[in-house]
Structure formats: C-alpha cells, structure tokens
PDB file of N, CA and C in Angstrom:
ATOM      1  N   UNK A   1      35.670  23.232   7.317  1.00  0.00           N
ATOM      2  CA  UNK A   1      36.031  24.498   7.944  1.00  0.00           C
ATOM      3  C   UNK A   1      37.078  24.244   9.023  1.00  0.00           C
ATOM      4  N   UNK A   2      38.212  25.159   8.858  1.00  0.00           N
ATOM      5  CA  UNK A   2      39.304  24.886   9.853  1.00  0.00           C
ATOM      6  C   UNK A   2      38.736  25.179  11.112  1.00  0.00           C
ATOM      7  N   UNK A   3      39.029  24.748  12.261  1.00  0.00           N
ATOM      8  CA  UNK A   3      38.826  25.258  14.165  1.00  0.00           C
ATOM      9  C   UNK A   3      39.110  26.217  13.746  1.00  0.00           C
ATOM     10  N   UNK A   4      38.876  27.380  14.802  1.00  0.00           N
ATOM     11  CA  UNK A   4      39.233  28.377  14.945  1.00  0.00           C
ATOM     12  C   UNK A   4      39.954  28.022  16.792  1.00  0.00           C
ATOM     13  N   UNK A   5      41.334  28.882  16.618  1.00  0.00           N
ATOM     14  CA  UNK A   5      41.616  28.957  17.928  1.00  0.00           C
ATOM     15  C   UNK A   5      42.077  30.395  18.846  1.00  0.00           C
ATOM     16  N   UNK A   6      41.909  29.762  20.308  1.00  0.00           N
ATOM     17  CA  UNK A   6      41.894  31.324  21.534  1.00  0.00           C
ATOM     18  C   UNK A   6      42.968  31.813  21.038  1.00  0.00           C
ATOM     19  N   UNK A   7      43.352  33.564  20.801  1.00  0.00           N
ATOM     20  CA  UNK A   7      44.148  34.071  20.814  1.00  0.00           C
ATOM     21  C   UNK A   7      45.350  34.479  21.767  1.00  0.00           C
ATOM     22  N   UNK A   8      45.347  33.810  23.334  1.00  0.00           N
ATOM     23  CA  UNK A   8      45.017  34.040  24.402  1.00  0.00           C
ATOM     24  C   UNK A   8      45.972  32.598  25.008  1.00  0.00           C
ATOM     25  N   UNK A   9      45.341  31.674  25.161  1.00  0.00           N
ATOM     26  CA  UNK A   9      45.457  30.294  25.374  1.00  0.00           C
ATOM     27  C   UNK A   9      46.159  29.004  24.266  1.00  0.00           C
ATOM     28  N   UNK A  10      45.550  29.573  22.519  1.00  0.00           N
ATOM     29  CA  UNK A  10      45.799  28.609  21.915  1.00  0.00           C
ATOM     30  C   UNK A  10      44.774  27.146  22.009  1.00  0.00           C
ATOM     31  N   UNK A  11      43.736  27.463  22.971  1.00  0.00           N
ATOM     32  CA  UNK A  11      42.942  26.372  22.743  1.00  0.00           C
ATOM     33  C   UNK A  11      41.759  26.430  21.422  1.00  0.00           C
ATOM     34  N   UNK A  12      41.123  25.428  21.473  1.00  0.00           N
ATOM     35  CA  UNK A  12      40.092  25.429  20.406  1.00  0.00           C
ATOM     36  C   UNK A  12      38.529  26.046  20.539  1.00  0.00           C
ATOM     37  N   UNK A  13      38.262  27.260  19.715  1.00  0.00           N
ATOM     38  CA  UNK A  13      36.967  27.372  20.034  1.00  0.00           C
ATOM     39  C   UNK A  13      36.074  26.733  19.860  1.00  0.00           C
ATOM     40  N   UNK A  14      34.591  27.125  20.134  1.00  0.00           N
ATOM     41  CA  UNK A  14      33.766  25.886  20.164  1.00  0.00           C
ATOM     42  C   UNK A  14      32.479  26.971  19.162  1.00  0.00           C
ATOM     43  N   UNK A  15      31.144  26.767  19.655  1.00  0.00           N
ATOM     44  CA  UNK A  15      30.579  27.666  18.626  1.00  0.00           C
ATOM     45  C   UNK A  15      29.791  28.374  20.116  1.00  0.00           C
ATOM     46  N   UNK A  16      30.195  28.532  21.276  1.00  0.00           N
ATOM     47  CA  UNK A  16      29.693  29.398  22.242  1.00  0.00           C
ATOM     48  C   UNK A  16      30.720  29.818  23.088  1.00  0.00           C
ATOM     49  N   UNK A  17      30.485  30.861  24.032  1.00  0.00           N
ATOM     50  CA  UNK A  17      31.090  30.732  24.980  1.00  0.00           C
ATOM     51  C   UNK A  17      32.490  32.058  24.449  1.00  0.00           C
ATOM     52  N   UNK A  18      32.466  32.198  23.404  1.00  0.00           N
ATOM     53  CA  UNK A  18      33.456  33.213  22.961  1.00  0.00           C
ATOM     54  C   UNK A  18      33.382  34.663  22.593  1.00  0.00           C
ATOM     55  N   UNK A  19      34.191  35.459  22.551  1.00  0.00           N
ATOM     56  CA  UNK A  19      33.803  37.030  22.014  1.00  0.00           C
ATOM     57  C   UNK A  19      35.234  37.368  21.283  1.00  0.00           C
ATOM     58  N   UNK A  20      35.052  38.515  20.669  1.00  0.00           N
ATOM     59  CA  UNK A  20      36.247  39.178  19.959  1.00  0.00           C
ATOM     60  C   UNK A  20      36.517  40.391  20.695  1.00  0.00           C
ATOM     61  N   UNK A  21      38.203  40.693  20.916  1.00  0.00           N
ATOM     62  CA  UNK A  21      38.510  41.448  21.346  1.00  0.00           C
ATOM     63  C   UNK A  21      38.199  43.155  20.823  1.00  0.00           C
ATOM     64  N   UNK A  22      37.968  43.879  22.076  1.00  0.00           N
ATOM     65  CA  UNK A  22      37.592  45.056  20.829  1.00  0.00           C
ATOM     66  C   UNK A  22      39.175  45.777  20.448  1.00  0.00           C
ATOM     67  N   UNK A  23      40.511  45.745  21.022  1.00  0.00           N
ATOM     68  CA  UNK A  23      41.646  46.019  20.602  1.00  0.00           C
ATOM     69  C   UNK A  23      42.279  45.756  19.615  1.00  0.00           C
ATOM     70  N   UNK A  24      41.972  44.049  19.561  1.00  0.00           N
ATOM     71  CA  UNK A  24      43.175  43.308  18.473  1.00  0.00           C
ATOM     72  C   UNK A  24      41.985  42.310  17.454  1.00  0.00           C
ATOM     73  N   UNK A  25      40.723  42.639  17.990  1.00  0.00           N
ATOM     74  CA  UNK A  25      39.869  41.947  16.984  1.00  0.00           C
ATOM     75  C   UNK A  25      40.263  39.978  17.162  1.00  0.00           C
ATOM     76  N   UNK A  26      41.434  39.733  17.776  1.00  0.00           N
ATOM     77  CA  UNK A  26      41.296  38.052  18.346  1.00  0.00           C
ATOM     78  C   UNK A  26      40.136  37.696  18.754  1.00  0.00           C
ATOM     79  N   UNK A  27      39.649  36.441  18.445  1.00  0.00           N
ATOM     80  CA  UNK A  27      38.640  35.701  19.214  1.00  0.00           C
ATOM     81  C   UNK A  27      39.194  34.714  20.071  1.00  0.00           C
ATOM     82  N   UNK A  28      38.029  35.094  21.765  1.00  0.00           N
ATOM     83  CA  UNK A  28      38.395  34.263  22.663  1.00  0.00           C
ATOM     84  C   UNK A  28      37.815  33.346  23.295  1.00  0.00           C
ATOM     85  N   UNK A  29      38.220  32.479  24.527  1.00  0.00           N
ATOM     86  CA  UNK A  29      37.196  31.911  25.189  1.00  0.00           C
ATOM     87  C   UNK A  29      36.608  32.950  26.312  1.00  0.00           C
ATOM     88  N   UNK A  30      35.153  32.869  26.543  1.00  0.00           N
ATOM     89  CA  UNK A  30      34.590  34.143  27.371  1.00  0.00           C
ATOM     90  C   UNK A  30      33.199  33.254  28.028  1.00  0.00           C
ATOM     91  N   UNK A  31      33.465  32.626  28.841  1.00  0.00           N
ATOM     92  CA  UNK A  31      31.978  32.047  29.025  1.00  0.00           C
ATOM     93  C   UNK A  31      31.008  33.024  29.907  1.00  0.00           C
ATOM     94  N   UNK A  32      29.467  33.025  29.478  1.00  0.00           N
ATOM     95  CA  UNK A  32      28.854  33.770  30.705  1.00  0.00           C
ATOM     96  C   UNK A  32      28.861  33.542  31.980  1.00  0.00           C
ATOM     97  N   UNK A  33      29.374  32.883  32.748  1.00  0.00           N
ATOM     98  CA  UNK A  33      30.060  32.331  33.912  1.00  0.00           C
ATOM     99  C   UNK A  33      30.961  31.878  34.233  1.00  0.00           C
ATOM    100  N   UNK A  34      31.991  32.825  34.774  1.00  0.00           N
ATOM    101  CA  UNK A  34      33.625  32.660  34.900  1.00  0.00           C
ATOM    102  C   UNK A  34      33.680  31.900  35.969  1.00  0.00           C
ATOM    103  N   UNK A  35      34.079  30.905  35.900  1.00  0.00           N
ATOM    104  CA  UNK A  35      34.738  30.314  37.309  1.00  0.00           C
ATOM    105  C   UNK A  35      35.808  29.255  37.626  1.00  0.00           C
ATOM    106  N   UNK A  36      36.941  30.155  38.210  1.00  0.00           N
ATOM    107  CA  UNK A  36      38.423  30.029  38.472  1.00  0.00           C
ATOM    108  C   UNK A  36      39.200  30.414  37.341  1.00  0.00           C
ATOM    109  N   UNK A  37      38.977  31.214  36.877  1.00  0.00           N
ATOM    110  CA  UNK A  37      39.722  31.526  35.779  1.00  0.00           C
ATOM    111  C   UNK A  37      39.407  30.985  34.370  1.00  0.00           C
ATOM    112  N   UNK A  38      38.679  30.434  33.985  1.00  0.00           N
ATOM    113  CA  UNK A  38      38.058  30.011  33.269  1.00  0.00           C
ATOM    114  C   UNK A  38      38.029  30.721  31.644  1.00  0.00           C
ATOM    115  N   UNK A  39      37.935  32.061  32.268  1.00  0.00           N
ATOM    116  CA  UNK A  39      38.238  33.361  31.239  1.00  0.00           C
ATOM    117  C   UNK A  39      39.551  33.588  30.475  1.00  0.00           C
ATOM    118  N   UNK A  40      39.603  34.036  28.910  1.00  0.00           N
ATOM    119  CA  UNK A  40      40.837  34.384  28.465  1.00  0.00           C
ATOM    120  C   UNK A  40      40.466  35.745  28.022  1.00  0.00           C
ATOM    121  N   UNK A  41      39.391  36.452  28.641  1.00  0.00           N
ATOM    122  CA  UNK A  41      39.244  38.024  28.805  1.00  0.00           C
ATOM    123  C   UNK A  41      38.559  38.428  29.784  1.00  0.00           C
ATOM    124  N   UNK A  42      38.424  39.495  29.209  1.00  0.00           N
ATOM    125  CA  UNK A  42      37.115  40.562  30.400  1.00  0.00           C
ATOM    126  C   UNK A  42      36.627  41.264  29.824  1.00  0.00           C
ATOM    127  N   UNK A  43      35.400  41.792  30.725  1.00  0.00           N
ATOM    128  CA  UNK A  43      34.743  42.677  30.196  1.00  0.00           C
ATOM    129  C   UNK A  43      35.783  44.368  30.864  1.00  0.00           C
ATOM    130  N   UNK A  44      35.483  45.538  30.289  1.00  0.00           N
ATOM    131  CA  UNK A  44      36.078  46.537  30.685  1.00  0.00           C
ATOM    132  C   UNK A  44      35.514  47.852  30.382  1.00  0.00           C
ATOM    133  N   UNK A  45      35.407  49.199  31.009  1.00  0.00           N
ATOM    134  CA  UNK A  45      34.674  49.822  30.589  1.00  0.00           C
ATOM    135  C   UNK A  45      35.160  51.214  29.526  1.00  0.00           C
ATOM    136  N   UNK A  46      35.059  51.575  28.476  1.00  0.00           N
ATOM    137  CA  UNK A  46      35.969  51.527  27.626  1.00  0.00           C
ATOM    138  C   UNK A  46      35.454  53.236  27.710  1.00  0.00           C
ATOM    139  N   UNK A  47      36.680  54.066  28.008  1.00  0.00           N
ATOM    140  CA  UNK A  47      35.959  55.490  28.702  1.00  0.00           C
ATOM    141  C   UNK A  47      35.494  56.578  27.804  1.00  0.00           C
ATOM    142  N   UNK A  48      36.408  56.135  26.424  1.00  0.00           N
ATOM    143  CA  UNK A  48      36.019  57.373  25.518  1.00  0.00           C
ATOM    144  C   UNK A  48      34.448  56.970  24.522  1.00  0.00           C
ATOM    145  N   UNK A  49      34.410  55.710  24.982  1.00  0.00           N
ATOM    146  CA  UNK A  49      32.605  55.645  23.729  1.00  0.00           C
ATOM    147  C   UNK A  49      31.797  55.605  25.339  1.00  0.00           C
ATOM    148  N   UNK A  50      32.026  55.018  26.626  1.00  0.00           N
ATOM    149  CA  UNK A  50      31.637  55.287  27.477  1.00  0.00           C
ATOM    150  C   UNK A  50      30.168  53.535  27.097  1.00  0.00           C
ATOM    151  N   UNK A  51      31.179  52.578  27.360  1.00  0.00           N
ATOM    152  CA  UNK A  51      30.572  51.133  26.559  1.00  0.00           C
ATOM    153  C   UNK A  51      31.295  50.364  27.597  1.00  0.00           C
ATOM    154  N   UNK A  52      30.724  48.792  27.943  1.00  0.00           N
ATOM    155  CA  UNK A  52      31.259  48.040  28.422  1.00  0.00           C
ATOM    156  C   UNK A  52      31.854  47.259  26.781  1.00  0.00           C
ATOM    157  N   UNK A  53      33.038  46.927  26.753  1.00  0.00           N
ATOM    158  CA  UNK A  53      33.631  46.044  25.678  1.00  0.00           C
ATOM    159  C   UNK A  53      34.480  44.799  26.865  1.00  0.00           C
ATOM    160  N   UNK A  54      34.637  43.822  25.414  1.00  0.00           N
ATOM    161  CA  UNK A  54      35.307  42.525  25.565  1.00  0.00           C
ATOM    162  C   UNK A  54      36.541  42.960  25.216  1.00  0.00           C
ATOM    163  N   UNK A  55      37.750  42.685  25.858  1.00  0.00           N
ATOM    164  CA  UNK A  55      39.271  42.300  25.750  1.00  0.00           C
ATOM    165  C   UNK A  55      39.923  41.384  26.494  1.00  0.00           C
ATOM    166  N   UNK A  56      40.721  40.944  25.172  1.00  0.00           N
ATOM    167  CA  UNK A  56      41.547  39.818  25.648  1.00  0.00           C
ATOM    168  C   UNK A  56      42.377  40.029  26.673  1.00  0.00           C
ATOM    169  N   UNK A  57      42.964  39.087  27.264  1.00  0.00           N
ATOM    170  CA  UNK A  57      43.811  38.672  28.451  1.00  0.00           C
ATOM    171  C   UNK A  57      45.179  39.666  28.012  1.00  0.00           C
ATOM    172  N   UNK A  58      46.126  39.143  26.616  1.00  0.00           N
ATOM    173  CA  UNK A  58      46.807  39.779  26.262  1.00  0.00           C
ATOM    174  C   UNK A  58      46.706  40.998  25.920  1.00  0.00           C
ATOM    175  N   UNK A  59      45.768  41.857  25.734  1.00  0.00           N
ATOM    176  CA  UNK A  59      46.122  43.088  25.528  1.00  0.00           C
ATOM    177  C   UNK A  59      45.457  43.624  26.939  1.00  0.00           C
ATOM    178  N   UNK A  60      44.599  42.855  27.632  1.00  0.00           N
ATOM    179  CA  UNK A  60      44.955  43.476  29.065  1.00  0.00           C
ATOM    180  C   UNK A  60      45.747  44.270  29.311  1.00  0.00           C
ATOM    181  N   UNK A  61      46.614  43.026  29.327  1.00  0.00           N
ATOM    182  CA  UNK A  61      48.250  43.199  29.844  1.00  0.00           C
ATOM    183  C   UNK A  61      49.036  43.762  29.325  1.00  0.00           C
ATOM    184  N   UNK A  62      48.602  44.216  27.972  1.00  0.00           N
ATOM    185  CA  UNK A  62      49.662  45.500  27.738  1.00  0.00           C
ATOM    186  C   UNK A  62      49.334  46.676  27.842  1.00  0.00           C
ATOM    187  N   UNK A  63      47.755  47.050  28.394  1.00  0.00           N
ATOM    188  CA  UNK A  63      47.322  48.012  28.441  1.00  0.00           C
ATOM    189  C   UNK A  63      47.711  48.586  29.748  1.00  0.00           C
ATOM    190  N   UNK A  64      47.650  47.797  30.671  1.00  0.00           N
ATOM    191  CA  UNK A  64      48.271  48.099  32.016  1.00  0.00           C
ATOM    192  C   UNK A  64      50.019  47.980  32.236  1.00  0.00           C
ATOM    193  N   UNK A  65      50.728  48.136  31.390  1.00  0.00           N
ATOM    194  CA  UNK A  65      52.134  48.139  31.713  1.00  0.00           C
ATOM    195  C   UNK A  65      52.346  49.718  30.924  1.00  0.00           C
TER     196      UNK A  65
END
C-alpha cells in the first residue's frame, strides 16, 4: 500500500493523528493536541449544518481571502 501524504505540508501520514478536510476532502495531519503549530488544520464551526468540521490549512486560507 502506497503512504498516503498531508495535503497541506506534503508530509507522510501515519495511521493516527489525521482527519479529512470537509471542503476539499484532502487528508491531513490533525493531532488531538496541537502544540506550536503542529497542525495542518482546524477545527471550525461550519454555520449552515451548524457542526464543528475539520479543514485544511489551505482552504482556510482561501476561505478567508
């Protein structure tokens, strides 16, 4: 089975520690304890299902421009 890698970073996933974006459907690195940046998403609160969802770093960032 090929790695799978961050959509985000380009690093290698592992078999924890990750989620899929709910925008672009990428899988990322997401550990349950962020610390220093550690994260290549977030959690966010997504207003029209009225849900906390996972998104990536990159579409963050295009959501806010």
């Amino acid at each position: 089975m090929q790695d799978q890698v961050c959509v985000v970073c380009g690093g290698t996933l592992g078999d924890y520690n990750i989620a899929s974006c709910q925008y672009c459907g990428g899988r990322f690195h997401q550990p349950w304890v962020v610390k220093d940046g550690s994260s290549c998403g977030r959690l966010v609160s997504h207003s029209e299902a009225m849900v906390i969802v996972f998104i990536c770093n990159n579409c963050y960032t295009e959501s806010e421009e």
